[in-house]
Protein backbone atom coordinates (compact mmCIF):
# COMPACT_ATOMS: atom_id res chain seq x y z
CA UNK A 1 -157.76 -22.39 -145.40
CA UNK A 2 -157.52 -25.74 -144.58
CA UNK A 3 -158.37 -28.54 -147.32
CA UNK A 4 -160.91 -30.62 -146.10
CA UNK A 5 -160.94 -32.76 -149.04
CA UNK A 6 -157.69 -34.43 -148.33
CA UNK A 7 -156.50 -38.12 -147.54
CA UNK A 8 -154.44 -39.04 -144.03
CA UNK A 9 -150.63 -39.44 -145.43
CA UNK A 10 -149.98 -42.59 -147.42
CA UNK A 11 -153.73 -43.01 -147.34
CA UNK A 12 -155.09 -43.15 -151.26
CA UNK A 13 -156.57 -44.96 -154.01
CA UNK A 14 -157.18 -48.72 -152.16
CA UNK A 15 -158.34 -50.03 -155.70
CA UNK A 16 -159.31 -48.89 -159.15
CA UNK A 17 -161.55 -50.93 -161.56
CA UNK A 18 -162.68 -50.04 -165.10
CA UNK A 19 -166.21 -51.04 -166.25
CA UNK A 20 -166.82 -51.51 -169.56
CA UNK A 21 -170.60 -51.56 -169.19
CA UNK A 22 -170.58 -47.85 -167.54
CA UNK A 23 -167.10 -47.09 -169.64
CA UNK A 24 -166.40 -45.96 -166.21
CA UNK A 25 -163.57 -45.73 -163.51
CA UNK A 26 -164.56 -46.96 -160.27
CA UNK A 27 -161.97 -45.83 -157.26
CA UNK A 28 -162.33 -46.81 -153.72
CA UNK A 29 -160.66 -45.05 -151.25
CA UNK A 30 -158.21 -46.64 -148.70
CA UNK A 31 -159.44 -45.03 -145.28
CA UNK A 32 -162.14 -42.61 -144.49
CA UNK A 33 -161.06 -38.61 -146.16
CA UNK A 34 -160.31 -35.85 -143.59
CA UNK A 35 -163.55 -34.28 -144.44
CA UNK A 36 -165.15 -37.94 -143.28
CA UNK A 37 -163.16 -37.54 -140.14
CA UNK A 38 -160.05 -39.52 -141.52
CA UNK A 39 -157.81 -38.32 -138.83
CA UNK A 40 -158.99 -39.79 -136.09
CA UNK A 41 -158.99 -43.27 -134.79
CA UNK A 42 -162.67 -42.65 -133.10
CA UNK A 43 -164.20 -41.33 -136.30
CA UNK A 44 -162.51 -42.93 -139.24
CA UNK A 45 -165.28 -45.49 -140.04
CA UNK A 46 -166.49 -44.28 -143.75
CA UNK A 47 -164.78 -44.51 -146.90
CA UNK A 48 -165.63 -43.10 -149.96
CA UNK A 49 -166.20 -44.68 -153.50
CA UNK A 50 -166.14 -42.60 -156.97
CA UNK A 51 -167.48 -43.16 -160.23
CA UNK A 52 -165.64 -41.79 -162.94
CA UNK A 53 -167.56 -41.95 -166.59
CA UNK A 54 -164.74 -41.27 -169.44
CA UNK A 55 -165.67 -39.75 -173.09
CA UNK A 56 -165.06 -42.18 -176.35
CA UNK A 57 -161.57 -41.02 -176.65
CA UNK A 58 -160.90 -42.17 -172.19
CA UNK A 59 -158.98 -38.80 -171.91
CA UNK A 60 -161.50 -36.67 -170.15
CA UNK A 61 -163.02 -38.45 -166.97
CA UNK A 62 -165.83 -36.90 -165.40
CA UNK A 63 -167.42 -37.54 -161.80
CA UNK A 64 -170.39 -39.28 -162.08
CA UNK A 65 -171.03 -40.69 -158.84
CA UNK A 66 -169.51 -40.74 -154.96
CA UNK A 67 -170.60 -42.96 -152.20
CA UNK A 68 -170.06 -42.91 -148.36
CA UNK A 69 -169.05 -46.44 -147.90
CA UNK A 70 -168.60 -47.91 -144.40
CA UNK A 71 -165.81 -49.93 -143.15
CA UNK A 72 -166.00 -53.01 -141.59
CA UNK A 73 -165.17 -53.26 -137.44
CA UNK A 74 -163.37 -55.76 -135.74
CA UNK A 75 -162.22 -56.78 -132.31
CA UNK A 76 -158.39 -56.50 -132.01
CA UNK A 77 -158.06 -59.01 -129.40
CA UNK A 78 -154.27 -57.27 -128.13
CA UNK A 79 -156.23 -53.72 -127.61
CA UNK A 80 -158.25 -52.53 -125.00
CA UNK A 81 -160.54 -50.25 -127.41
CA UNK A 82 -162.69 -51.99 -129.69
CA UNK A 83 -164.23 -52.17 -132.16
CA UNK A 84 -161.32 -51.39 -134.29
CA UNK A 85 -161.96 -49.96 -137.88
CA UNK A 86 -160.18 -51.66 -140.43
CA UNK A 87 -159.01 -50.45 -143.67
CA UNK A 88 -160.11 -51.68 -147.09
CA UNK A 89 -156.92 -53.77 -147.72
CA UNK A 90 -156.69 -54.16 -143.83
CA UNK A 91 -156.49 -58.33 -142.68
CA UNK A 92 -156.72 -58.67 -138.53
CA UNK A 93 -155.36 -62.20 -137.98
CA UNK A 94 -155.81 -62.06 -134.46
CA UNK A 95 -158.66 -60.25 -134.70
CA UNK A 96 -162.40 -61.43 -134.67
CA UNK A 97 -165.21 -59.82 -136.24
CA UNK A 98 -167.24 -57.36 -134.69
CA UNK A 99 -171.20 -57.20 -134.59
């Protein structure tokens, strides 16, 4: 059985913030999951965010909350296909924004 659920290789945790209001993780992921189409180039486009809230003691972190976030596009001006889907920590110098 295939797991759906997975990340691309070397595609994880982009960042992780703590919030002391929600006493609660916050992870984003770096690229879209294979179950958001993560694998391919064409379908890559949305990420996903979690919300972890942790007990008094921090030890026991429960899933509170998961977004579909999208990713921004941009024009890679040395490619013929664009838009281009960059990654959350992705920077496209030679790249211009898409609309």
């Amino acid at each position: 059985m295939a797991d759906d659920s997975r990340s691309a290789n070397n595609q994880g945790f982009e960042g992780l913030t703590y919030s002391r209001k929600d006493n609660a993780l916050y992870a984003l992921l770096q690229s879209a999951s294979v179950n958001n189409g993560g694998l391919a180039k064409t379908t890559n486009r949305y990420t996903t965010l979690l919300k972890y809230t942790l007990d008094k003691s921090g030890k026991h972190p429960t899933l509170a909350g998961e977004w579909t976030v999208p990713l921004p596009l941009f024009n890679d001006t040395t490619m013929t296909a664009n838009p281009r889907v960059a990654g959350a920590s992705e920077s496209a110098p030679s790249a211009t924004t898409a609309s």
